[in-house]
N, C-alpha and C. Protein backbone atom coordinates (compact mmCIF):
# COMPACT_ATOMS: atom_id res chain seq x y z
N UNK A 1 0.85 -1.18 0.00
CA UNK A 1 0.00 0.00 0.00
C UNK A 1 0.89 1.24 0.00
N UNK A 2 0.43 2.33 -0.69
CA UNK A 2 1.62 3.39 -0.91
C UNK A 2 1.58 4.60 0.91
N UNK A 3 2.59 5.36 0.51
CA UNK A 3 2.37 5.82 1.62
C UNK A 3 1.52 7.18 1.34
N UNK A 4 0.79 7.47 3.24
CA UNK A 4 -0.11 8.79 2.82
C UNK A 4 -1.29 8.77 1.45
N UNK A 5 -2.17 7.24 1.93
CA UNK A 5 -3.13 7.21 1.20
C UNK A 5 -4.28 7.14 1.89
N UNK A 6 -5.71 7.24 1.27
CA UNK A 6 -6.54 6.73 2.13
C UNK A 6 -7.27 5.92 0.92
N UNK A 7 -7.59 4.78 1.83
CA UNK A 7 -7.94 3.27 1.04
C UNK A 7 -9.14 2.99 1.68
N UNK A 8 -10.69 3.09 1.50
CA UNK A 8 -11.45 2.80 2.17
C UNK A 8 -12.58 1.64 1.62
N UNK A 9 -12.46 0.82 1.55
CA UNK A 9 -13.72 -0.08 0.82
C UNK A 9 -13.42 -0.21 0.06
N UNK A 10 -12.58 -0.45 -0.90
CA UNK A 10 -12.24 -0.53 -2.63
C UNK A 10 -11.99 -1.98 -2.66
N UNK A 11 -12.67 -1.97 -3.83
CA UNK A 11 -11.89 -3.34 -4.37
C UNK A 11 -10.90 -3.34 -5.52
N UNK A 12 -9.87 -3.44 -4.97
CA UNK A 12 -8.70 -3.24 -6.12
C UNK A 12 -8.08 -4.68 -6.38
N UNK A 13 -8.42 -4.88 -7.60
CA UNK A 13 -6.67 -6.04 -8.36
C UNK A 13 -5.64 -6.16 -7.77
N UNK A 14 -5.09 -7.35 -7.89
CA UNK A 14 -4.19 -7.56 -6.80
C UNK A 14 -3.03 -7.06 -8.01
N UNK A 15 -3.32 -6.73 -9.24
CA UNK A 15 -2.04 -6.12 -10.18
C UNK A 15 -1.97 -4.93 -10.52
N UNK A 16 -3.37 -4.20 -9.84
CA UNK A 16 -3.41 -3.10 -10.17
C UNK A 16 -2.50 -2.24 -9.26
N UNK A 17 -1.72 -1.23 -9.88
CA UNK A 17 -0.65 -0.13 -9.26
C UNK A 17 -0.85 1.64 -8.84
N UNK A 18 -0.99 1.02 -7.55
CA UNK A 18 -1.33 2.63 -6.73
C UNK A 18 -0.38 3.12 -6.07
N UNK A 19 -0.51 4.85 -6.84
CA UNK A 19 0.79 5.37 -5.97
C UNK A 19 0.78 6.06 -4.78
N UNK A 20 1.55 7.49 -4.44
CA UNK A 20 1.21 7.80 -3.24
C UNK A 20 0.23 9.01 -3.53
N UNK A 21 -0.55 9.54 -2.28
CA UNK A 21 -1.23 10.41 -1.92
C UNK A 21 -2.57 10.30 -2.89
N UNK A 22 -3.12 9.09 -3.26
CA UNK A 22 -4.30 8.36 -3.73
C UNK A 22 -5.20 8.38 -2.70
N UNK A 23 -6.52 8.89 -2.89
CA UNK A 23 -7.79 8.34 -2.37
C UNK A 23 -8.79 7.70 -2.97
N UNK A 24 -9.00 6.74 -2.27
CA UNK A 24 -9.89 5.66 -2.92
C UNK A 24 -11.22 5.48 -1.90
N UNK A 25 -12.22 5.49 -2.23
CA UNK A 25 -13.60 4.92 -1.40
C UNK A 25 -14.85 4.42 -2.49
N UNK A 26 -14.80 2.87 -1.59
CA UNK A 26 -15.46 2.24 -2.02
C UNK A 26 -15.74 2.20 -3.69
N UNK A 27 -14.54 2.28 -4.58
CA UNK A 27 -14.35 2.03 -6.01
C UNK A 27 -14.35 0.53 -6.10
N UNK A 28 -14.41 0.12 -7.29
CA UNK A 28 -13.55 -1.27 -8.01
C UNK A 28 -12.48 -0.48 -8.42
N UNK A 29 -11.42 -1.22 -9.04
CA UNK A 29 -10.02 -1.00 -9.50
C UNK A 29 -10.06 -2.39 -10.39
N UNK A 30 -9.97 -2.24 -11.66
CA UNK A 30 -9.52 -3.54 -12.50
C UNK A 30 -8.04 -3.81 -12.56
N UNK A 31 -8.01 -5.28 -13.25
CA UNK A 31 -6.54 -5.59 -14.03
C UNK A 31 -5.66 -5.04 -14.44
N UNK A 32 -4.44 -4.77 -13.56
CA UNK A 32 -3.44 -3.76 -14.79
C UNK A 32 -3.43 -2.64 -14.97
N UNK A 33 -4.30 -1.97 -14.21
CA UNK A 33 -4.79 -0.89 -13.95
C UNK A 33 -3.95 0.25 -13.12
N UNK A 34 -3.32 1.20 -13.63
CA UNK A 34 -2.54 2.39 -12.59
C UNK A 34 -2.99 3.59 -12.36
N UNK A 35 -2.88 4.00 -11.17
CA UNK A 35 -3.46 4.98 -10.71
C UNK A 35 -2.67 6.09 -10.09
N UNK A 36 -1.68 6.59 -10.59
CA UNK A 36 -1.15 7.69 -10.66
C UNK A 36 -1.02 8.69 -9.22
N UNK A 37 -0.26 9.29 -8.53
CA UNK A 37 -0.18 10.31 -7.41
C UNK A 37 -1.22 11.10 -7.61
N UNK A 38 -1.83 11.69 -6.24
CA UNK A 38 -3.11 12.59 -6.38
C UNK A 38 -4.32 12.31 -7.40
N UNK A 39 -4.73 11.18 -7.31
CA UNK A 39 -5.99 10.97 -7.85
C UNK A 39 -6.77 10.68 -6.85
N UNK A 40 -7.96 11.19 -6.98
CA UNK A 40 -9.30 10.78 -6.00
C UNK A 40 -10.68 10.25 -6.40
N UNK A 41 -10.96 9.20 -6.11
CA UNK A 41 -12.05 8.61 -6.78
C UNK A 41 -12.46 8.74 -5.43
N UNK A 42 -14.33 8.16 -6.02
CA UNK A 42 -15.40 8.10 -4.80
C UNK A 42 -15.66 7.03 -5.41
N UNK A 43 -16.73 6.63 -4.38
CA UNK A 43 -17.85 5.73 -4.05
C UNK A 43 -18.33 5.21 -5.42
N UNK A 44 -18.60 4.07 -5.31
CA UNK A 44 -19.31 3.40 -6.65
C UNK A 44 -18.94 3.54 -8.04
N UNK A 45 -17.21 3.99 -8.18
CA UNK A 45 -16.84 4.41 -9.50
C UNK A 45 -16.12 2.75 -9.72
N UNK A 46 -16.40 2.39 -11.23
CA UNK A 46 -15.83 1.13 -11.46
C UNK A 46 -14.91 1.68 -13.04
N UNK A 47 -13.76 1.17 -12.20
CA UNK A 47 -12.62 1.05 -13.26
C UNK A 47 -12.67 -0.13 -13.69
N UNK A 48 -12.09 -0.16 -15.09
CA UNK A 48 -11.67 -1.56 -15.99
C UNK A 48 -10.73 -2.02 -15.75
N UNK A 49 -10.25 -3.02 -16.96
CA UNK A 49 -8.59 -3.33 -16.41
C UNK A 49 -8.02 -2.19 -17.61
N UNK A 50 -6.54 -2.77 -17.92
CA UNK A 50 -5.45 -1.79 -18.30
C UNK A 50 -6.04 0.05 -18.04
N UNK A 51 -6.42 0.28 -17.15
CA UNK A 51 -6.93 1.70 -17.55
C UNK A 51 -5.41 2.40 -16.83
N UNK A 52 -5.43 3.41 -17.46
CA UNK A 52 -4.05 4.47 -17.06
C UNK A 52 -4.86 6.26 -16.82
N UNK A 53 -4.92 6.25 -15.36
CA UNK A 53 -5.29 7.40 -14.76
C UNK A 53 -3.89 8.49 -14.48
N UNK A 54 -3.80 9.29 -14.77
CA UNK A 54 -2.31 10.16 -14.39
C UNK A 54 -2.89 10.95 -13.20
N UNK A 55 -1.48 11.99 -12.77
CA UNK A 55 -2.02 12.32 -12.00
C UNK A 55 -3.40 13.62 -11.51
N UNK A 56 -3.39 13.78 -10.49
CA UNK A 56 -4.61 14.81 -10.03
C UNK A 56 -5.74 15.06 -10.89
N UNK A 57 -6.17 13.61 -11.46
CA UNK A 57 -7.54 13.45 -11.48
C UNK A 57 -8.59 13.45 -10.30
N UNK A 58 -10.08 13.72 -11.07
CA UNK A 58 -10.72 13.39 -10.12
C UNK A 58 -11.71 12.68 -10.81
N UNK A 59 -12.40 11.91 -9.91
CA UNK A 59 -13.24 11.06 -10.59
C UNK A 59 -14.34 10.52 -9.39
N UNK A 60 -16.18 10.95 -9.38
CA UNK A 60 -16.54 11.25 -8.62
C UNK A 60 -17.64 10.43 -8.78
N UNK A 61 -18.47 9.80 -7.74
CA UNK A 61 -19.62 9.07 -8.04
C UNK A 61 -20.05 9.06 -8.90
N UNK A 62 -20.67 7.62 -9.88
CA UNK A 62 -21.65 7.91 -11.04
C UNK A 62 -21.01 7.40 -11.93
N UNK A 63 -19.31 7.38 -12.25
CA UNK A 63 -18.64 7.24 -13.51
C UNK A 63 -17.85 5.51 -13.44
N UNK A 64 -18.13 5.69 -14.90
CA UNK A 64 -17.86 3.95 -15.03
C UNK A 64 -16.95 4.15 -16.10
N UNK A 65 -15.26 3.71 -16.05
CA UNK A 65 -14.53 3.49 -16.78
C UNK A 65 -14.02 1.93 -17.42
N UNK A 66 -14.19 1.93 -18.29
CA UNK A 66 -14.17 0.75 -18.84
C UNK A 66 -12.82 -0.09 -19.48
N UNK A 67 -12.69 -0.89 -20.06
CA UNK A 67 -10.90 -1.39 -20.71
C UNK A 67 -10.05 -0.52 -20.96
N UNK A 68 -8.70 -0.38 -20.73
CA UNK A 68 -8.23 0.49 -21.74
C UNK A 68 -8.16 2.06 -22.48
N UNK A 69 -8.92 2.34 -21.26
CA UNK A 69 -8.72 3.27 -21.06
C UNK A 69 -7.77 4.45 -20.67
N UNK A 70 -7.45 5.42 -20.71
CA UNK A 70 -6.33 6.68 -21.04
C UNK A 70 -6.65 7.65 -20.60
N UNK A 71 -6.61 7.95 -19.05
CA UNK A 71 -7.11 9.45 -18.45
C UNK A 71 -5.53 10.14 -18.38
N UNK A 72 -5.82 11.16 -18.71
CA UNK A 72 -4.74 12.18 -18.79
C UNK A 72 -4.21 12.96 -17.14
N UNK A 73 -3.67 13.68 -17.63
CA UNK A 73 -3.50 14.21 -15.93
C UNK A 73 -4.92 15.39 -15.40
N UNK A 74 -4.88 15.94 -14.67
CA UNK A 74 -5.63 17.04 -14.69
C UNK A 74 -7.05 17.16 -15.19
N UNK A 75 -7.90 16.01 -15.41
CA UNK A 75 -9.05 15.45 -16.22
C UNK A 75 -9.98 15.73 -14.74
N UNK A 76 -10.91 15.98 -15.41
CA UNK A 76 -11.92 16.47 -13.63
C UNK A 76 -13.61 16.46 -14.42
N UNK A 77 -13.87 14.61 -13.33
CA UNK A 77 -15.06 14.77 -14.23
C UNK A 77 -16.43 15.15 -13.08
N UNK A 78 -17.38 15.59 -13.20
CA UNK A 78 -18.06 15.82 -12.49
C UNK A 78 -19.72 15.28 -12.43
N UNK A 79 -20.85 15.39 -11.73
CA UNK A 79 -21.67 14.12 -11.54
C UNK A 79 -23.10 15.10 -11.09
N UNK A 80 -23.22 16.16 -11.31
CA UNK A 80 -24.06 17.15 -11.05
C UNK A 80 -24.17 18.23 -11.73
N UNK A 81 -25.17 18.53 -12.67
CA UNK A 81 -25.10 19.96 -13.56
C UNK A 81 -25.50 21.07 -12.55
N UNK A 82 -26.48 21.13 -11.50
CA UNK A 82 -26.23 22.16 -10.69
C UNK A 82 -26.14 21.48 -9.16
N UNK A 83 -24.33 21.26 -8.77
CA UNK A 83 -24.24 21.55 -7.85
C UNK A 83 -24.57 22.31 -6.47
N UNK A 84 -24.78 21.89 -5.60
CA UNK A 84 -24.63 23.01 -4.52
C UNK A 84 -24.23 22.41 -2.82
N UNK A 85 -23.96 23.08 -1.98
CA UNK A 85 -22.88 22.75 -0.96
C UNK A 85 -24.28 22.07 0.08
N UNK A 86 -25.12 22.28 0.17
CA UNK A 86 -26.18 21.90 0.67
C UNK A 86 -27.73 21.20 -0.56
N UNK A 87 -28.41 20.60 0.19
CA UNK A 87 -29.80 20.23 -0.22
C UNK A 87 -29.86 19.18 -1.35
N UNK A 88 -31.02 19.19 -1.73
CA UNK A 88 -31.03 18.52 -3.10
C UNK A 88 -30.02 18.28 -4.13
N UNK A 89 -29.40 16.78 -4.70
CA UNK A 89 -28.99 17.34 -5.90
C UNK A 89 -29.52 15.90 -6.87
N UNK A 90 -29.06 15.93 -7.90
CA UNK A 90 -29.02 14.77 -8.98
C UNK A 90 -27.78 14.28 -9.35
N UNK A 91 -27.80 12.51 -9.17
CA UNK A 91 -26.23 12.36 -9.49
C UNK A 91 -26.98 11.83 -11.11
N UNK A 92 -26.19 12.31 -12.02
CA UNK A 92 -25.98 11.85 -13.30
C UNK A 92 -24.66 10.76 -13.75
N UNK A 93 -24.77 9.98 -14.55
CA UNK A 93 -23.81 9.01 -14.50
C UNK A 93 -23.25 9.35 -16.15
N UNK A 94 -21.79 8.54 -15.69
CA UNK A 94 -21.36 9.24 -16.65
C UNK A 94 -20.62 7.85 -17.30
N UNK A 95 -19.73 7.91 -19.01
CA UNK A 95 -19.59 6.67 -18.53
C UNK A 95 -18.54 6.57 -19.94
N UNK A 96 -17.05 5.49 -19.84
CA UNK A 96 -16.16 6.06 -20.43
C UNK A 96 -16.07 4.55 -21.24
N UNK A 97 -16.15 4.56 -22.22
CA UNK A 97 -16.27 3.10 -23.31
C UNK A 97 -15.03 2.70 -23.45
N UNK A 98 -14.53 1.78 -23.67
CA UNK A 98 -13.18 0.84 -24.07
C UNK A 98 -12.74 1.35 -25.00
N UNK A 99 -11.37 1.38 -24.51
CA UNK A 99 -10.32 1.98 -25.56
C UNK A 99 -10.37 3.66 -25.78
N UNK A 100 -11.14 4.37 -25.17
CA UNK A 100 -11.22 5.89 -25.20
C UNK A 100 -9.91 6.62 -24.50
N UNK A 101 -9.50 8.15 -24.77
CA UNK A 101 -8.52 8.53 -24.35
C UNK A 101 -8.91 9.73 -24.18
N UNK A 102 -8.86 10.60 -22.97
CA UNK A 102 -9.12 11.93 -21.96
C UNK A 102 -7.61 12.61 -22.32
N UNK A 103 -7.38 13.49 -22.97
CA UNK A 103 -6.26 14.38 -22.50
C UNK A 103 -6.29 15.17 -21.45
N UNK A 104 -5.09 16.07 -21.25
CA UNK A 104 -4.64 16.82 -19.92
C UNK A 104 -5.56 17.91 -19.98
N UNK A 105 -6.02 17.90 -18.76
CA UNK A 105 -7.00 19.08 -18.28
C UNK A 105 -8.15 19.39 -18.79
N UNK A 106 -8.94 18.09 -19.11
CA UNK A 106 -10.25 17.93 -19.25
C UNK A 106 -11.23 17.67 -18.56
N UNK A 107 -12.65 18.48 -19.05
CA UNK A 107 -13.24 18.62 -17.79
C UNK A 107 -14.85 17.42 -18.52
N UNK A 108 -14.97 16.87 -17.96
CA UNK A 108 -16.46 16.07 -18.40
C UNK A 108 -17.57 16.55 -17.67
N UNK A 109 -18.04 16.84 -18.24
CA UNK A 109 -20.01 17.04 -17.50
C UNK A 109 -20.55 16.19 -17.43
N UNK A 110 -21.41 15.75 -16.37
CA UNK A 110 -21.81 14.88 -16.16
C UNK A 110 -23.42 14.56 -17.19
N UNK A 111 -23.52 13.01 -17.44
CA UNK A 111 -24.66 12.61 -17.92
C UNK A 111 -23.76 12.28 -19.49
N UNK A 112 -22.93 12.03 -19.47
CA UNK A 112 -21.79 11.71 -20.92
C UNK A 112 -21.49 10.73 -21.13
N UNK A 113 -21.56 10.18 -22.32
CA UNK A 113 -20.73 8.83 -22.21
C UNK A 113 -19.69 9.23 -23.64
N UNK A 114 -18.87 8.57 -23.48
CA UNK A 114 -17.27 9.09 -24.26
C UNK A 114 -17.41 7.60 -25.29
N UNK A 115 -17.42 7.48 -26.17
CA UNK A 115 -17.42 6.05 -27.19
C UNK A 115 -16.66 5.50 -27.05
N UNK A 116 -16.67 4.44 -27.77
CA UNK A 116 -15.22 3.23 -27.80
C UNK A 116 -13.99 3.90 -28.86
N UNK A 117 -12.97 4.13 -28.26
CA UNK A 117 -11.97 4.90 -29.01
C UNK A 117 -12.03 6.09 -29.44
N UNK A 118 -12.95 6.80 -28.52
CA UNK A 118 -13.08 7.90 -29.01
C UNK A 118 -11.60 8.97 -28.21
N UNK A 119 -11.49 9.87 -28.90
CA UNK A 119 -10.39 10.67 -28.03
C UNK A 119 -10.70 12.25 -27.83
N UNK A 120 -10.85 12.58 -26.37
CA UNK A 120 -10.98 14.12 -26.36
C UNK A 120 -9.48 14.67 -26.14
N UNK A 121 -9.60 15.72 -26.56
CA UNK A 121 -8.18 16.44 -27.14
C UNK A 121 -7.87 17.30 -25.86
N UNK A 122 -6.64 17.70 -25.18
CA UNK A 122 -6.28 18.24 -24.31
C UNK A 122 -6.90 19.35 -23.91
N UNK A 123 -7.37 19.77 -22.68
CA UNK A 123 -8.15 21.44 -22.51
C UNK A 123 -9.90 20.95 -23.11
N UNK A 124 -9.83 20.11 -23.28
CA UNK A 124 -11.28 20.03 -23.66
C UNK A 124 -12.47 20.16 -22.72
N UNK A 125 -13.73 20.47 -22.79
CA UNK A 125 -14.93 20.78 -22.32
C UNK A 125 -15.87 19.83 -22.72
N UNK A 126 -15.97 18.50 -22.33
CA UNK A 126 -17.03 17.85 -22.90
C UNK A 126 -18.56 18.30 -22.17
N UNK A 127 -19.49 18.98 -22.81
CA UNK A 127 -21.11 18.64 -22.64
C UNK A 127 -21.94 17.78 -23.66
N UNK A 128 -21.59 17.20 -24.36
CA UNK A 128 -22.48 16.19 -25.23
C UNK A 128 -21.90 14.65 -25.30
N UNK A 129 -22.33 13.66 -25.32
CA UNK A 129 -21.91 12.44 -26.05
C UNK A 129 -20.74 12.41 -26.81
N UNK A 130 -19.88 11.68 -27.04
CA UNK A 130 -18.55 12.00 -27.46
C UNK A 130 -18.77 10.45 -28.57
N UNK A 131 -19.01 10.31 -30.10
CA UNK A 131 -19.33 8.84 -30.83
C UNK A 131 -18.10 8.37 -30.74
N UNK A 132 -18.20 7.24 -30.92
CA UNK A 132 -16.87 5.97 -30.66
C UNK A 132 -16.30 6.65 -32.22
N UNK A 133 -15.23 6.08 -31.99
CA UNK A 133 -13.99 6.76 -33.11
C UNK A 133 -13.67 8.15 -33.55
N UNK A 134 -14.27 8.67 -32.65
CA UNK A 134 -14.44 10.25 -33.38
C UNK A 134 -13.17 10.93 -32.00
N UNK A 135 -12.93 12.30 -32.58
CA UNK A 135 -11.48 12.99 -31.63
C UNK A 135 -12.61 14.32 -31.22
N UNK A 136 -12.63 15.06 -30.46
CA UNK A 136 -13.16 15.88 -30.01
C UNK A 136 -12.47 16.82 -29.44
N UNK A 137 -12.61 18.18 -29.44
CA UNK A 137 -11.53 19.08 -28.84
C UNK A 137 -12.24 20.61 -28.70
N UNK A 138 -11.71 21.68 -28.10
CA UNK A 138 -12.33 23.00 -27.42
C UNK A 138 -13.37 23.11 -26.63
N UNK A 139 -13.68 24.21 -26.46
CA UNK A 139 -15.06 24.43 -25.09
C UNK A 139 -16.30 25.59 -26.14
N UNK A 140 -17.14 24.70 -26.62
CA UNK A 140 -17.07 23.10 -25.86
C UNK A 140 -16.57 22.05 -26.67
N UNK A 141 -16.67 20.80 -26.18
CA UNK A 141 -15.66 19.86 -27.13
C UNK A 141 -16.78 19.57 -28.26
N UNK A 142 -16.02 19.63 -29.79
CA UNK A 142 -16.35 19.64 -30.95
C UNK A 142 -15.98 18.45 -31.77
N UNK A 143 -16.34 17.60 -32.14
CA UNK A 143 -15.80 16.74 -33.43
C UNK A 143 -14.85 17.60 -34.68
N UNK A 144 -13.73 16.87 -34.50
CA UNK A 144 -13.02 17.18 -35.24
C UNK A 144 -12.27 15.96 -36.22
N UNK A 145 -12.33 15.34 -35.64
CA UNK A 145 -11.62 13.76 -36.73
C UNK A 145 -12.95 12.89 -36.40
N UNK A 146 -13.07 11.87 -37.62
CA UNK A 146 -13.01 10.80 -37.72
C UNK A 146 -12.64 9.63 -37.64
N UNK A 147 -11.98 8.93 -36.68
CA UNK A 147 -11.32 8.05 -36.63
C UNK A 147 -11.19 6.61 -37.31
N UNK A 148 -12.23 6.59 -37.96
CA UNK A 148 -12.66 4.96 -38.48
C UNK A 148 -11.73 4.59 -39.85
């Protein structure tokens, strides 16, 4: 276990690789799977196997990452279109298809799902559906390639 983590309820792979100053509660963690310094997941988030999280992500109830996946550093996805510090809210789920790739300092809105191989481009703003094979990039994130 790394040092200066907090590990609470997770079920992690016994191959999966966590570094230091990680918080984890009550996630899965798949196969092969690394999880990078300063990342923080919550509650009920299920990782795949090979997925590669870098660091000071966040990743927050609701979101389901799948195979093979490619989170960048600085990726911050979120699980509520209107937040607030008190009362009511809605968790929206969000949800990241096999083989997709997040560049650095992307932000996801919640209620998204990212396609199979699809890739958002660094600095990106996702608010819509992201189609499998397609590259996406700016605020907000736009189709820009085709991948197929």
């Amino acid at each position: 276990m790394p040092d200066y983590a907090v590990i609470k309820k997770a079920k992690i792979a016994k191959s999966a690789r966590i570094y230091d100053q990680v918080n984890l509660y009550g996630c899965e963690v798949g196969d092969n799977t690394k999880i990078d310094a300063f990342v923080y997941i919550e509650e009920g988030v299920k990782i795949g196997k090979n997925v590669n999280i870098r660091p000071f992500t966040f990743i927050p109830e609701g979101v389901t990452i799948e195979d093979d996946v490619f989170i960048g550093p600085n990726v911050t996805f979120t699980n509520d279109k209107y937040p607030r510090s008190r009362g009511e809210w809605k968790l929206l789920r969000t949800v990241v298809k096999k083989g997709a790739s997040i560049g650095a300092g992307s932000v996801i809105l919640p209620g998204i799902t990212i396609g199979e191989n699809a890739l958002v481009g660094a600095g990106s703003v996702v608010t819509k559906d992201v189609p499998a094979n397609t590259v996406v990039a700016g605020n907000p994130a736009r189709p820009v390639e085709d991948r197929r």
